[in-house]
N, C-alpha and C. Protein backbone atom coordinates (compact mmCIF):
# COMPACT_ATOMS: atom_id res chain seq x y z
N UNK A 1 119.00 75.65 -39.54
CA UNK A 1 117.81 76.46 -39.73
C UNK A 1 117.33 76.98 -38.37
N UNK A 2 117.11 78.25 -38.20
CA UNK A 2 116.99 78.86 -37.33
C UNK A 2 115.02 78.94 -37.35
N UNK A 3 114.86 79.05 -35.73
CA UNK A 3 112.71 79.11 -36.08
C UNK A 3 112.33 80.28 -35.28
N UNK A 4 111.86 80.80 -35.48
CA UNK A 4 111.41 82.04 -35.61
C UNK A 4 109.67 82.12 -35.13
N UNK A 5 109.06 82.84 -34.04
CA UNK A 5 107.61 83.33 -34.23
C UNK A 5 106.98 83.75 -35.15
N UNK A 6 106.01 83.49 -35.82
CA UNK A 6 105.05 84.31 -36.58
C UNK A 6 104.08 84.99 -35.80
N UNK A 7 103.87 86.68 -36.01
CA UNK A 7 102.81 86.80 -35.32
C UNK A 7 101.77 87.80 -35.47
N UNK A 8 100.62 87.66 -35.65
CA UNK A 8 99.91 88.67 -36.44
C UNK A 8 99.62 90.15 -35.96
N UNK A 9 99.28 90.64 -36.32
CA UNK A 9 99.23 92.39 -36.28
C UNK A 9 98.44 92.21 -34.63
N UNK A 10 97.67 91.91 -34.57
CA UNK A 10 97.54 92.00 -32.94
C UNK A 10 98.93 91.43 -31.93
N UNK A 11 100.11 91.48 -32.29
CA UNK A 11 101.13 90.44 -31.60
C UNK A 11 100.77 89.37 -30.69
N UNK A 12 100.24 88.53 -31.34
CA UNK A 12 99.70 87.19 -31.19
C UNK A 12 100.54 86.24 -32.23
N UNK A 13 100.76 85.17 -31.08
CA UNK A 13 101.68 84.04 -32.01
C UNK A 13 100.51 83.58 -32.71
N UNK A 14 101.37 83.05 -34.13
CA UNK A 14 100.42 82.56 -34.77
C UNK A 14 100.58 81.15 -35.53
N UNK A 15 102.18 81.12 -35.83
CA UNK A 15 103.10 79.84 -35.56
C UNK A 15 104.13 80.02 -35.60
N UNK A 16 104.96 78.95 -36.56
CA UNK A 16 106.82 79.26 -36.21
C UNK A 16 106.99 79.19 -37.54
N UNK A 17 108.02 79.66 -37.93
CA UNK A 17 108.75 79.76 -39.10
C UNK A 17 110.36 79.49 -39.18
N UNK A 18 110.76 78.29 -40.42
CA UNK A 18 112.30 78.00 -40.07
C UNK A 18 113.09 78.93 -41.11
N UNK A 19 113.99 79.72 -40.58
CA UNK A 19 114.86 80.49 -41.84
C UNK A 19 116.11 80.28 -42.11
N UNK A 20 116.87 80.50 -42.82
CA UNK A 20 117.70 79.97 -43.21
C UNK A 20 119.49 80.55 -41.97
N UNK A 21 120.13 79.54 -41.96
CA UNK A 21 121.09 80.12 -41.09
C UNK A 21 121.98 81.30 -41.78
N UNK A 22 122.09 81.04 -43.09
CA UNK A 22 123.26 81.86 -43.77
C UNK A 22 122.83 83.14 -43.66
N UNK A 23 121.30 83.53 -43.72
CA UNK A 23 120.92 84.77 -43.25
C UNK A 23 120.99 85.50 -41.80
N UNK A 24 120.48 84.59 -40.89
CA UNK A 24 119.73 84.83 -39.63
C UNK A 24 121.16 83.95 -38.30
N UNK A 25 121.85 83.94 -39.00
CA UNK A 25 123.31 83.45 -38.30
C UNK A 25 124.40 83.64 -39.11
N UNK A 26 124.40 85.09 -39.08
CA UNK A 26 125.79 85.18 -39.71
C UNK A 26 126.81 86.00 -38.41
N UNK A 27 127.87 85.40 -38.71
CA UNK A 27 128.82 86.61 -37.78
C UNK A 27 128.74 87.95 -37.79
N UNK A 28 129.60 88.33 -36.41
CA UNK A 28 128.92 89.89 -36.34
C UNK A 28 130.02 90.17 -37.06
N UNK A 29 130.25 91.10 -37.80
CA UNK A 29 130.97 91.63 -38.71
C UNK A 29 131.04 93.72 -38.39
N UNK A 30 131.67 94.24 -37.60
CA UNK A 30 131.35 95.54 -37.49
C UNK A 30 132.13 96.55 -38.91
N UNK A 31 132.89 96.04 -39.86
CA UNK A 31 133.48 96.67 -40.69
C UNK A 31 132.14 96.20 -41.61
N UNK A 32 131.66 95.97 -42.06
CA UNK A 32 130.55 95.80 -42.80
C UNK A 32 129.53 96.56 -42.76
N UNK A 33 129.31 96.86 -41.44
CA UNK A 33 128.06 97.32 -40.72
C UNK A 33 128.79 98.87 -41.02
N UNK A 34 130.24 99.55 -40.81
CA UNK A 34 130.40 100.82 -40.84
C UNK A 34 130.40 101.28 -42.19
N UNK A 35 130.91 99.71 -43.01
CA UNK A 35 130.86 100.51 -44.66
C UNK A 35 129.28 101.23 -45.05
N UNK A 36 128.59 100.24 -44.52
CA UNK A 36 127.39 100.75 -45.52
C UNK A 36 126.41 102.17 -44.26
N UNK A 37 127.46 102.38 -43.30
CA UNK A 37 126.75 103.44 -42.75
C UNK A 37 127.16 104.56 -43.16
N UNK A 38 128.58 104.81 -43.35
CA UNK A 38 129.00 105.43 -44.29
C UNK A 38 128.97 105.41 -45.76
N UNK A 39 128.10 104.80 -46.20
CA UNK A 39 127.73 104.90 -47.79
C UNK A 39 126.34 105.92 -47.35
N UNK A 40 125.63 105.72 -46.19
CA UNK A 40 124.38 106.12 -46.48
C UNK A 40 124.81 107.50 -46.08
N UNK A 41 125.27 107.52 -44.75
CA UNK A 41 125.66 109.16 -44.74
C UNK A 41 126.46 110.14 -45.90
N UNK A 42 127.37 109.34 -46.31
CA UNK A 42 127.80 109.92 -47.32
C UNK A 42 126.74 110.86 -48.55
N UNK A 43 126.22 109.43 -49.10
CA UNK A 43 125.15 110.04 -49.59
C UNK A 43 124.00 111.33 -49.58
N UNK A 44 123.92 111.18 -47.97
CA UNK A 44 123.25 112.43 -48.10
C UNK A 44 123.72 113.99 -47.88
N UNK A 45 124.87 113.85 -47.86
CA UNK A 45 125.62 115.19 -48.31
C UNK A 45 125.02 115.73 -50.11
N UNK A 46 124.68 116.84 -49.82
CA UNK A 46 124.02 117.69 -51.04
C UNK A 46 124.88 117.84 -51.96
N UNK A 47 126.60 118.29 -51.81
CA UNK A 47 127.06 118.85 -52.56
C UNK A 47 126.99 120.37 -53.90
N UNK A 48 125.89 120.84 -53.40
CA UNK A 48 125.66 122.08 -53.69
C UNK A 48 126.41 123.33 -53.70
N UNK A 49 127.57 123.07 -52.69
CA UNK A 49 128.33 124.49 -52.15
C UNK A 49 129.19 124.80 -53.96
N UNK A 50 129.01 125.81 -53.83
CA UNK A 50 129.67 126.69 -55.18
C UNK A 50 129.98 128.01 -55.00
N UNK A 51 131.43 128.29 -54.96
CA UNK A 51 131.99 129.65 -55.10
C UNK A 51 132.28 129.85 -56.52
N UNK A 52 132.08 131.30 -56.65
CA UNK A 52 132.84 131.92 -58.35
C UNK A 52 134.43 132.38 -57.68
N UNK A 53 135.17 132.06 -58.85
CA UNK A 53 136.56 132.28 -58.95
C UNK A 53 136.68 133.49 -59.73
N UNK A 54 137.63 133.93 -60.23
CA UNK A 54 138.48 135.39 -60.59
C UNK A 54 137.77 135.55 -62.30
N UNK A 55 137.65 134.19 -62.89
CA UNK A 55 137.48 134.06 -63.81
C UNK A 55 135.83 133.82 -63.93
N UNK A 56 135.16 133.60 -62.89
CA UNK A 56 133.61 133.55 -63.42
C UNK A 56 132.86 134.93 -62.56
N UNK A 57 133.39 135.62 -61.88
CA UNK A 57 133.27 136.78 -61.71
C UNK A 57 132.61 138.06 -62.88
N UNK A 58 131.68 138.64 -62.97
CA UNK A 58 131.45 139.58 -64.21
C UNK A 58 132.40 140.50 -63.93
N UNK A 59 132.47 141.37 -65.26
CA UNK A 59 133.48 142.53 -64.56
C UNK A 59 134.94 141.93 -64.95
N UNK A 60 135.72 143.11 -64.72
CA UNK A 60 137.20 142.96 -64.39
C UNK A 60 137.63 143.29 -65.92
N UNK A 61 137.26 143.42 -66.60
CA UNK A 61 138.30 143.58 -68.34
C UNK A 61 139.23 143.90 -68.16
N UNK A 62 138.79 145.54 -68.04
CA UNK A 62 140.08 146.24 -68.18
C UNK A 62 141.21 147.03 -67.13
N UNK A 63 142.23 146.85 -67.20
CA UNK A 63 142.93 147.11 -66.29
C UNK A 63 142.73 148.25 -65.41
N UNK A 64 143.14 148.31 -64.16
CA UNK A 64 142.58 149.37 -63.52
C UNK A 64 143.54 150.76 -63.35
N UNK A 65 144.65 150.58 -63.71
CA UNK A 65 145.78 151.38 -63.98
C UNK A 65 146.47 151.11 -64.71
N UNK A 66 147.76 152.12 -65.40
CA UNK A 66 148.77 151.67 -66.08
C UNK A 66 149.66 150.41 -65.11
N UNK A 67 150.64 149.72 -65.66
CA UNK A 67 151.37 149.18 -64.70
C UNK A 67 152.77 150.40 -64.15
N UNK A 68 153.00 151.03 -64.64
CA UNK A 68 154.44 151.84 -64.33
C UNK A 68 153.51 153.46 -64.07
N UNK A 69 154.50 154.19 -63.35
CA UNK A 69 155.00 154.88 -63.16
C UNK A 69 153.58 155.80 -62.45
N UNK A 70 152.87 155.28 -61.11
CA UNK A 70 151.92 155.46 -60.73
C UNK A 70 152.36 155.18 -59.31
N UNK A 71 153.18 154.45 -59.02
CA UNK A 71 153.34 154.49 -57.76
C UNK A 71 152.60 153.30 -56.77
N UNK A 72 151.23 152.71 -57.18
CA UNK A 72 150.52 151.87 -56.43
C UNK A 72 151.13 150.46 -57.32
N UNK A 73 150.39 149.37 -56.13
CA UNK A 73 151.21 147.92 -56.89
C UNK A 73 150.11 147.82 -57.97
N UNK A 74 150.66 146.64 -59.31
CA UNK A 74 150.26 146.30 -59.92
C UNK A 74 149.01 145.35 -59.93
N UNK A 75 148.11 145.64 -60.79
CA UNK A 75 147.31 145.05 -60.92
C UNK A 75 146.47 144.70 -62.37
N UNK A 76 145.92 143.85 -62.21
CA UNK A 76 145.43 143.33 -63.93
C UNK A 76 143.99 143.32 -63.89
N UNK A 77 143.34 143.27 -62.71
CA UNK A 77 141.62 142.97 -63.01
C UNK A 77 140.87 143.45 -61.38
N UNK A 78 139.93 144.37 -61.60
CA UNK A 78 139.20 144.27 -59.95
C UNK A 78 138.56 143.59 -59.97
N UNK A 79 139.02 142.21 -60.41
CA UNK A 79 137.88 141.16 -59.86
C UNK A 79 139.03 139.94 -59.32
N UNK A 80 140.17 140.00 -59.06
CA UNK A 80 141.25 139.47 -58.71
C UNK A 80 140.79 139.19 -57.31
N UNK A 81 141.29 138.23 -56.40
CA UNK A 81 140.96 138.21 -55.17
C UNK A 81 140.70 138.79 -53.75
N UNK A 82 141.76 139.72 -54.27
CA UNK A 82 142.19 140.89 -52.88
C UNK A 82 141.06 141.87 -53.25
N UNK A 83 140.64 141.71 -54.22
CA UNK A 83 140.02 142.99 -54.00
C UNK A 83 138.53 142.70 -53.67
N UNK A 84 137.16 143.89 -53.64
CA UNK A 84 136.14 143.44 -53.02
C UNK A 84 135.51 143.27 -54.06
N UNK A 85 134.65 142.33 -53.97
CA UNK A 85 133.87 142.15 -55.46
C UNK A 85 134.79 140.97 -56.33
N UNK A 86 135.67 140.48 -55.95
CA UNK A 86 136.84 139.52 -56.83
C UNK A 86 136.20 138.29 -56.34
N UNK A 87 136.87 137.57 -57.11
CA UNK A 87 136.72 135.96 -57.02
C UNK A 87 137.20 135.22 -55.70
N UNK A 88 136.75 134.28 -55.24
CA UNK A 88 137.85 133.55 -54.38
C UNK A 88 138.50 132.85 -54.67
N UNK A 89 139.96 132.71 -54.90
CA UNK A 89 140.73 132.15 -54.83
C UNK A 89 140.73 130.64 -54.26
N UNK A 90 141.20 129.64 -55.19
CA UNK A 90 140.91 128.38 -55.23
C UNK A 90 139.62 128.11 -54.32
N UNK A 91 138.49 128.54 -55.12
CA UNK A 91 136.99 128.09 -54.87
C UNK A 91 137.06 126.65 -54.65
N UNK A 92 135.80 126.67 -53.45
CA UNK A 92 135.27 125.16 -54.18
C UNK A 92 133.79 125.22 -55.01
N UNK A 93 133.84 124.33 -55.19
CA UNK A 93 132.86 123.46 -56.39
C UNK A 93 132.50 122.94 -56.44
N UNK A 94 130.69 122.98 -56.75
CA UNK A 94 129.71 121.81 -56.64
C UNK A 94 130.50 120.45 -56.87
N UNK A 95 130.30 119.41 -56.17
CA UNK A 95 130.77 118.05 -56.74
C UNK A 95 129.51 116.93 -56.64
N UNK A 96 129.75 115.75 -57.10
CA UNK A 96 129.18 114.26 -56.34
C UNK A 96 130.07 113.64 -55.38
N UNK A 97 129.21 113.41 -54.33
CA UNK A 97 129.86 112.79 -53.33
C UNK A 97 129.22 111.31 -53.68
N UNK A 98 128.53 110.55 -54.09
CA UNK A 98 128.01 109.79 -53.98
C UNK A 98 129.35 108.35 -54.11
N UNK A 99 128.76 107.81 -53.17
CA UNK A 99 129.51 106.36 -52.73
C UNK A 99 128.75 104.80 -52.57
N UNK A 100 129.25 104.11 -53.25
CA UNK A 100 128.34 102.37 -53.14
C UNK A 100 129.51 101.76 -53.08
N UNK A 101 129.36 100.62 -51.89
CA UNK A 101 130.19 99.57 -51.98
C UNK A 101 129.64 98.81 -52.83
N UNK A 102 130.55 97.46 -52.67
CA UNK A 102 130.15 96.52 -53.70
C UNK A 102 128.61 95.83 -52.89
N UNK A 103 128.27 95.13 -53.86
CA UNK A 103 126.94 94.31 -53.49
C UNK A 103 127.31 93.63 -52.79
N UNK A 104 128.19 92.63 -52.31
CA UNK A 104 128.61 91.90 -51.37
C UNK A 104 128.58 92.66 -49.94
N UNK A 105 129.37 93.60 -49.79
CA UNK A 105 129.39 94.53 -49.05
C UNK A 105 128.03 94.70 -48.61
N UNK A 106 127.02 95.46 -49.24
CA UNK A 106 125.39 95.70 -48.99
C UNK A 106 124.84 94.25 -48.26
N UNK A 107 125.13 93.64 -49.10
CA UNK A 107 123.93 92.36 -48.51
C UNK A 107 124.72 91.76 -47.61
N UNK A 108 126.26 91.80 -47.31
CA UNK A 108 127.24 90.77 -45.68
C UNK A 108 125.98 91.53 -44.91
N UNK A 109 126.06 93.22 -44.80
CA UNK A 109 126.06 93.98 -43.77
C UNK A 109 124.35 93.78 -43.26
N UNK A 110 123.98 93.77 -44.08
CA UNK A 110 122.24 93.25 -43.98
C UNK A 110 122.21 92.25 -43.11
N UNK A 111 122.93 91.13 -43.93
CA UNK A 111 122.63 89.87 -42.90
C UNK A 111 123.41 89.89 -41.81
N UNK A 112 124.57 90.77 -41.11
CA UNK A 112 124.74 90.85 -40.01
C UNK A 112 124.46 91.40 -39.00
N UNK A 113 123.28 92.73 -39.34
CA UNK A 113 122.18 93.29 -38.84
C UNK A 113 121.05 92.74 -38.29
N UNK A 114 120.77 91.53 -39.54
CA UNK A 114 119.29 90.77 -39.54
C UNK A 114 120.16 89.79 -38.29
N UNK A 115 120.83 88.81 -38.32
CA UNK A 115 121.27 87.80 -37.61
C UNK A 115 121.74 88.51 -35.90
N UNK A 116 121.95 89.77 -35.66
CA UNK A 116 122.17 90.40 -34.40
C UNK A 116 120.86 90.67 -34.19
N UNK A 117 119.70 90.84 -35.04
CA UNK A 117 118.71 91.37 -34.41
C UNK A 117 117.83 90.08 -33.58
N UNK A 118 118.12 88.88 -34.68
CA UNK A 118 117.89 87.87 -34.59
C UNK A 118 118.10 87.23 -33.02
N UNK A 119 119.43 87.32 -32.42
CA UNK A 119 120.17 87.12 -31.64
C UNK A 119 119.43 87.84 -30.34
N UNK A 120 119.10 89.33 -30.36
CA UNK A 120 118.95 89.91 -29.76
C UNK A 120 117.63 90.06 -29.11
N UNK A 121 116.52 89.03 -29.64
CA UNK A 121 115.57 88.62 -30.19
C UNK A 121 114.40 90.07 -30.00
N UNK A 122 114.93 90.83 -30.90
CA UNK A 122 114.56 92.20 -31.36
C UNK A 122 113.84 92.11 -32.70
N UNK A 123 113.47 90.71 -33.18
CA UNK A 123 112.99 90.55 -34.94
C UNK A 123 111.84 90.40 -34.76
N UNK A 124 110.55 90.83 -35.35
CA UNK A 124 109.71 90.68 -35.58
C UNK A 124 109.29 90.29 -36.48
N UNK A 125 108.26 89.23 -36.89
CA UNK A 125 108.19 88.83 -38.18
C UNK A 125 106.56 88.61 -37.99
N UNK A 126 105.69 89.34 -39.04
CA UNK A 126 104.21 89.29 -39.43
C UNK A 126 103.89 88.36 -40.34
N UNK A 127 102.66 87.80 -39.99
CA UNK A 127 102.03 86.74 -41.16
C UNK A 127 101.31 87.69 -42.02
N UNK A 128 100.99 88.80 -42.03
CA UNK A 128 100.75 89.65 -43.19
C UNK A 128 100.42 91.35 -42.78
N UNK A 129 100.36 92.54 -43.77
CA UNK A 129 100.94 93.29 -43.15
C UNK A 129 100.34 93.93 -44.22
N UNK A 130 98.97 94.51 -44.24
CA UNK A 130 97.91 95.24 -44.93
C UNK A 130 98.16 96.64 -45.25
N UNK A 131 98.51 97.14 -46.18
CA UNK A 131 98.43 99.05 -46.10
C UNK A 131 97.14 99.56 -47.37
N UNK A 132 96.70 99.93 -46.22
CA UNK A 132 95.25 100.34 -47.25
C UNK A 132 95.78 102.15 -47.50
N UNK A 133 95.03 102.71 -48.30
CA UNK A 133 94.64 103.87 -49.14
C UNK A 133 94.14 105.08 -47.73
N UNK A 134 95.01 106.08 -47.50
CA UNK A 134 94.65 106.85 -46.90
C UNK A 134 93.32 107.66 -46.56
N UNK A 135 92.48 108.24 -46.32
CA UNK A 135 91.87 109.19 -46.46
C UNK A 135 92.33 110.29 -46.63
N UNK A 136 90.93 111.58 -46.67
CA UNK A 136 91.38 112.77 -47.21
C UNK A 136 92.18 113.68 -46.33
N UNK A 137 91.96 113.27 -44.55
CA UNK A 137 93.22 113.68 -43.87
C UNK A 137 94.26 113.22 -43.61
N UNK A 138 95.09 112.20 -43.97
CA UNK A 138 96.15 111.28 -44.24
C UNK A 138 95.86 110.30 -42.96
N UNK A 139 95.07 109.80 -42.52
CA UNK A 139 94.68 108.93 -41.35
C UNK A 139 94.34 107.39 -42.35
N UNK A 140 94.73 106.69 -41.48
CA UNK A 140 95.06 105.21 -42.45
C UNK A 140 93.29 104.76 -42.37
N UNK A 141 92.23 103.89 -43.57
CA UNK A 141 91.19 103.98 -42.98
C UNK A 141 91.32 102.31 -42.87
N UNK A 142 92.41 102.17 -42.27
CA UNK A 142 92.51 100.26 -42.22
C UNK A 142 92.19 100.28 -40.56
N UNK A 143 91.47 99.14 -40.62
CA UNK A 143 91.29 98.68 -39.17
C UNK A 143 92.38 97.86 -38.61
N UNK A 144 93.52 97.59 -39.79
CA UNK A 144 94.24 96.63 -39.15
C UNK A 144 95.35 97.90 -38.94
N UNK A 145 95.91 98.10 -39.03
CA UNK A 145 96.97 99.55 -38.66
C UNK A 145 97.60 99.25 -37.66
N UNK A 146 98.71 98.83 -37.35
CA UNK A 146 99.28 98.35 -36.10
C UNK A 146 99.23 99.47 -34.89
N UNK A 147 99.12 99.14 -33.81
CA UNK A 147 98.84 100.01 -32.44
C UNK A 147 100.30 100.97 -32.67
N UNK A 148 100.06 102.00 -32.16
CA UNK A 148 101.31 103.12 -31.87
C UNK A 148 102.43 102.29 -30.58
N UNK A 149 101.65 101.57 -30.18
CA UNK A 149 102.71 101.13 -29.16
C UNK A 149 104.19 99.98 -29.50
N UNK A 150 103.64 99.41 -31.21
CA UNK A 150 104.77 99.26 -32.00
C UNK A 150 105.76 99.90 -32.44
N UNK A 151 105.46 101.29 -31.96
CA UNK A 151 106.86 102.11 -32.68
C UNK A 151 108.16 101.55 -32.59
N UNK A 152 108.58 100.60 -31.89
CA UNK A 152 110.10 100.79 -31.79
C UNK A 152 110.65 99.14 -31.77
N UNK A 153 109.28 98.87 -32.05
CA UNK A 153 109.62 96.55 -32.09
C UNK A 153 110.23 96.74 -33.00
């Protein structure tokens, strides 16, 4: 069991706390740590991109010439690729990108985050941690509101 500071919103010790090793001592594991960074990036790919093909193109019925004896090459539709106004040719297409490892996966990589931060002694841990109700200009009206100079503990 690993012990740990408690310390209240003014960063003032306030006592100790014992946590468990399997969390807060786990090996560093960096394939863990890349799966689930690449789950999150992944994720936020939109997948929105959508081209029309030859076939979702309006237009094109009817042929634009005979096939023979005209002299120009053949053709079946002005909405064919080459031409302007045609489809593109093997479009792509909205998809899901979305990716989850397994739960094992999620929670190794957690606790080898939590246990490096641990290590690094970069963890902060509060005996309680108040969020009151904004006001009407989004300004917090809690007196306890941690100082700006926490940004980055």
């Amino acid at each position: 069991m690993a012990k740990f500071d408690v310390f209240d919103i003014d960063k003032k010790k306030v006592s100790e706390i014992e946590l468990s090793d399997a969390v807060f001592a786990a090996p560093a594991n960096e394939n863990l740590i890349y799966e689930v960074a690449k789950f999150q990036a992944i994720n936020r790919r939109a997948g929105t991109l959508g081209v029309k093909n030859s076939s979702l193109v309006s237009g094109g019925g009817k042929k634009p010439w005979k096939q023979k004896h005209t002299g120009r090459a053949r053709q079946g539709s002005t909405r064919a690729s080459q031409w302007v106004g045609g489809g593109k040719a093997m479009a792509p297409k909205a998809r899901d990108y979305t990716y989850r490892p397994p739960r094992e996966v999620r929670r190794g990589a957690l606790r080898v985050v939590l246990s490096q931060r641990a290590r690094d002694k970069k963890l902060l841990i509060l005996d309680k941690f108040e969020v009151r109700a904004l006001d009407d200009k989004g300004r917090s009206a809690s007196p306890t509101a941690p100082p700006r100079s926490w940004a980055r503990a």
